[in-house]
N, C-alpha and C. Protein backbone atom coordinates (compact mmCIF):
# COMPACT_ATOMS: atom_id res chain seq x y z
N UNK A 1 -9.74 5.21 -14.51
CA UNK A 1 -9.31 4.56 -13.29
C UNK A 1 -7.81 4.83 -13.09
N UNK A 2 -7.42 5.11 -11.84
CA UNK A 2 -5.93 5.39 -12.00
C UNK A 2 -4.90 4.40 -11.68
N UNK A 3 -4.11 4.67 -12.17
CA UNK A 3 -3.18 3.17 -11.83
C UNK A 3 -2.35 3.60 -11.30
N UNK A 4 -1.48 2.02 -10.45
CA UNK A 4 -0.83 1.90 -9.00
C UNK A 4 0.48 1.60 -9.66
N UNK A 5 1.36 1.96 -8.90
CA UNK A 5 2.70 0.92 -9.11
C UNK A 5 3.07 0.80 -7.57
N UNK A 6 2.53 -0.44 -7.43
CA UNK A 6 3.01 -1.17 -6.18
C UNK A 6 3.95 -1.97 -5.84
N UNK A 7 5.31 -1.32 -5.53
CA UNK A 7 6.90 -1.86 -5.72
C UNK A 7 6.63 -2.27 -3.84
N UNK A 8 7.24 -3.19 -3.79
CA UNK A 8 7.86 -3.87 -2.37
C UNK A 8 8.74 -2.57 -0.96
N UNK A 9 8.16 -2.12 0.11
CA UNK A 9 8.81 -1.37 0.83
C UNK A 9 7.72 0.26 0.51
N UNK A 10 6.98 -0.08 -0.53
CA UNK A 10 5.84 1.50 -0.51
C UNK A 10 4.73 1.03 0.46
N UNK A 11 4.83 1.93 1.50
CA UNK A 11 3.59 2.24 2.19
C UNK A 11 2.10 2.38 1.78
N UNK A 12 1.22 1.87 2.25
CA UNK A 12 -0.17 1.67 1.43
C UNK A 12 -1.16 1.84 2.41
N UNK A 13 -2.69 1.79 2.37
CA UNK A 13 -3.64 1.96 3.14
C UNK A 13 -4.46 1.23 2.54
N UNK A 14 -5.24 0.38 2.94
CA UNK A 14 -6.04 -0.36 2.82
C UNK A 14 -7.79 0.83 2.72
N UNK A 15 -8.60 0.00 1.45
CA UNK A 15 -10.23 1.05 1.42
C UNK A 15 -10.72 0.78 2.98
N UNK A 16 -11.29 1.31 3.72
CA UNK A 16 -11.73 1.82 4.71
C UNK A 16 -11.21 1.03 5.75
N UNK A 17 -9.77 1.83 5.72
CA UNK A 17 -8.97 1.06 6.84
C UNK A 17 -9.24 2.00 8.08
N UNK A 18 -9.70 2.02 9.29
CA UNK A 18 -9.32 3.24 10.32
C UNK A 18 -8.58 3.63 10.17
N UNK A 19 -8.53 4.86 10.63
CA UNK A 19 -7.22 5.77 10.93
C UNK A 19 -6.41 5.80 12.03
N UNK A 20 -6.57 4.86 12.74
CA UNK A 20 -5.57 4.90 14.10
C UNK A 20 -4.88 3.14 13.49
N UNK A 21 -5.48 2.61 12.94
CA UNK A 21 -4.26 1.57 12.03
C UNK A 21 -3.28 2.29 11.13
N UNK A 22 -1.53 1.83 11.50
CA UNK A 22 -0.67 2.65 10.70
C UNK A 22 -0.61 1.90 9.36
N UNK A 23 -0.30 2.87 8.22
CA UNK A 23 -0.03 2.18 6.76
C UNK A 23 0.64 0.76 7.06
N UNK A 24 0.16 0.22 6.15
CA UNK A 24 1.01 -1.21 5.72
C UNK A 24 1.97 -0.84 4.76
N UNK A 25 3.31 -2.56 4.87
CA UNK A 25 3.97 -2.39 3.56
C UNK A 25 3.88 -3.30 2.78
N UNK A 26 4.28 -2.56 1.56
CA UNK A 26 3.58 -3.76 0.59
C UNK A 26 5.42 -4.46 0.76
N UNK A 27 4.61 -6.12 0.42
CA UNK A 27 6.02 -6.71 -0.11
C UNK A 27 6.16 -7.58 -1.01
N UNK A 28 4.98 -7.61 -2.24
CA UNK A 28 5.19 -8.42 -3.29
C UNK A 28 3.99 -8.51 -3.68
N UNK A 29 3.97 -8.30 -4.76
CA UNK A 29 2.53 -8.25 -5.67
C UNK A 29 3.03 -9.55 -7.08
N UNK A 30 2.06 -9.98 -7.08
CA UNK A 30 2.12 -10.75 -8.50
C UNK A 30 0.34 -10.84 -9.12
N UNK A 31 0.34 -10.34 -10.11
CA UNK A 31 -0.90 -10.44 -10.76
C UNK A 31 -2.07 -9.26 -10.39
N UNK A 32 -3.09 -9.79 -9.54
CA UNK A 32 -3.88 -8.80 -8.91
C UNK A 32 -3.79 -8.87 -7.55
N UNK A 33 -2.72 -9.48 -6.72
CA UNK A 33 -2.57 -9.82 -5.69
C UNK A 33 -1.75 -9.04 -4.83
N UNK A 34 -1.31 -8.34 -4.03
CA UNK A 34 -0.56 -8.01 -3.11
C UNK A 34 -0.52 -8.59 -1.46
N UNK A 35 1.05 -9.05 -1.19
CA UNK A 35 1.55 -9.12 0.09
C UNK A 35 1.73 -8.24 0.61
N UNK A 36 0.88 -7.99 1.81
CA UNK A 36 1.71 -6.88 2.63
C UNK A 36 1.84 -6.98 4.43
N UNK A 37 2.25 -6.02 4.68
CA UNK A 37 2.53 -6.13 6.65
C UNK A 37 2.66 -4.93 7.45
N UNK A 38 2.27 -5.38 8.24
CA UNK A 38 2.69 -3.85 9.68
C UNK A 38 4.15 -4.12 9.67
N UNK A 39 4.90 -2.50 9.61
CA UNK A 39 6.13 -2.46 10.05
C UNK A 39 6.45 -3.66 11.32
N UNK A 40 5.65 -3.98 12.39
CA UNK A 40 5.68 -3.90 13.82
C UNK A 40 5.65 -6.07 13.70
N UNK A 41 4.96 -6.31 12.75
CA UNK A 41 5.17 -7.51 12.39
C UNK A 41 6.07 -8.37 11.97
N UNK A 42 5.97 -9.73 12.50
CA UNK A 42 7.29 -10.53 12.52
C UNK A 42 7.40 -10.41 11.09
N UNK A 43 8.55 -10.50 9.83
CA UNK A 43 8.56 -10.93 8.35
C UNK A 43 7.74 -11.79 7.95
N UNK A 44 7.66 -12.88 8.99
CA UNK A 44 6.54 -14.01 7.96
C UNK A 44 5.10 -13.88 8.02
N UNK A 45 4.89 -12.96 8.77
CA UNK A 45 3.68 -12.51 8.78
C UNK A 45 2.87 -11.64 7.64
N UNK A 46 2.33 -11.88 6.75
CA UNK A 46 1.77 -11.28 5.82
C UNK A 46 0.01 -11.35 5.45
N UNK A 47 -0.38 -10.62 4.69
CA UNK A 47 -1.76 -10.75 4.21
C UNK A 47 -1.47 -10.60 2.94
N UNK A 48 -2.51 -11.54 1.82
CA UNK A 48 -2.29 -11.23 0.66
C UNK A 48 -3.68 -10.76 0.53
N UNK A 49 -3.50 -9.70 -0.18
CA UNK A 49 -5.32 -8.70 -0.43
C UNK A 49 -5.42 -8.55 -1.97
N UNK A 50 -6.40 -8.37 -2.68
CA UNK A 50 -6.56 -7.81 -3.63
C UNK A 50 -6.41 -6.60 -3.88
N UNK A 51 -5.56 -6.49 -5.17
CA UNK A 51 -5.23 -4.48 -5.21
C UNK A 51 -6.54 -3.72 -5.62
N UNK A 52 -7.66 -4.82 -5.82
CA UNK A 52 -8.73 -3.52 -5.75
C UNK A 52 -8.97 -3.02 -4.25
N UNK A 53 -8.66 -3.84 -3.06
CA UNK A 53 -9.21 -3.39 -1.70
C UNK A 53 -8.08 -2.24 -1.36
N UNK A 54 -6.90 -1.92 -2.26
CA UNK A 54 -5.91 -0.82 -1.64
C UNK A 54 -6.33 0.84 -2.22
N UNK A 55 -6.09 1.50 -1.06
CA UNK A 55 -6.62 2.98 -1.24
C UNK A 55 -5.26 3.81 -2.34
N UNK A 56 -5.84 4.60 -3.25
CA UNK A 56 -5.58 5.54 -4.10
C UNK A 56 -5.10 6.54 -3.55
N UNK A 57 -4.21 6.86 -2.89
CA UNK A 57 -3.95 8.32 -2.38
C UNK A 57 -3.80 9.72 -3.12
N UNK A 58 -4.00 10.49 -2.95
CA UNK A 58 -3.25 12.04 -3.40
C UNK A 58 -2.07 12.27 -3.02
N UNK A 59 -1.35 12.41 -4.26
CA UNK A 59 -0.22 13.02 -4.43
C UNK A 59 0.23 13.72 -3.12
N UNK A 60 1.39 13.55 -2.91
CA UNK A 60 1.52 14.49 -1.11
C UNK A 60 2.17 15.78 -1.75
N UNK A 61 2.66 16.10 -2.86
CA UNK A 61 3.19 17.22 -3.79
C UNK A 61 2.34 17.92 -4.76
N UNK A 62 1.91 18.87 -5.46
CA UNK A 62 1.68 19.35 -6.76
C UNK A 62 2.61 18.99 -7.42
N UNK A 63 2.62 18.21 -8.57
CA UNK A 63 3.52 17.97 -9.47
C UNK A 63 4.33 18.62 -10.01
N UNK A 64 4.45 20.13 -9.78
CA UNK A 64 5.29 21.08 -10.37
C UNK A 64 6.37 21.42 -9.23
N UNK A 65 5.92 21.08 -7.81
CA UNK A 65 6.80 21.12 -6.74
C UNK A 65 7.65 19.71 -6.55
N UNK A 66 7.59 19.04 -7.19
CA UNK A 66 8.76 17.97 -6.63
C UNK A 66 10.49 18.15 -7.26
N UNK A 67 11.20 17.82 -6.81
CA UNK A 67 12.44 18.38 -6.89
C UNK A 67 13.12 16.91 -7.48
């Protein structure tokens, strides 16, 4: 299973989020829990989800190309 490091201000996608919804940000995880929000949302506005419902992405680099 691969693991996350979900720091506050990383962009995320929710498991079968549409694609015309833009990434969320995360803004605080404690435990198995994550806060997060639409850029476009007031601050106090949040959802707390479980980090199993957040999507796994691919690398946007080959690991031998990052600088």
């Amino acid at each position: 299973m691969p693991a996350l490091t979900l720091r506050p201000g990383v962009s995320i996608r929710l498991k079968s989020q549409p694609t015309h919804i833009p990434a969320f940000l995360v803004m605080g995880c404690q435990g198995d829990r994550a806060w997060i929000r639409q850029p476009q949302w007031p601050c106090h506005v949040q959802l707390c989800v479980p980090v199993t419902k957040i999507a796994c992405c691919r690398p946007r680099f080959p690991l031998g190309l990052l600088v």
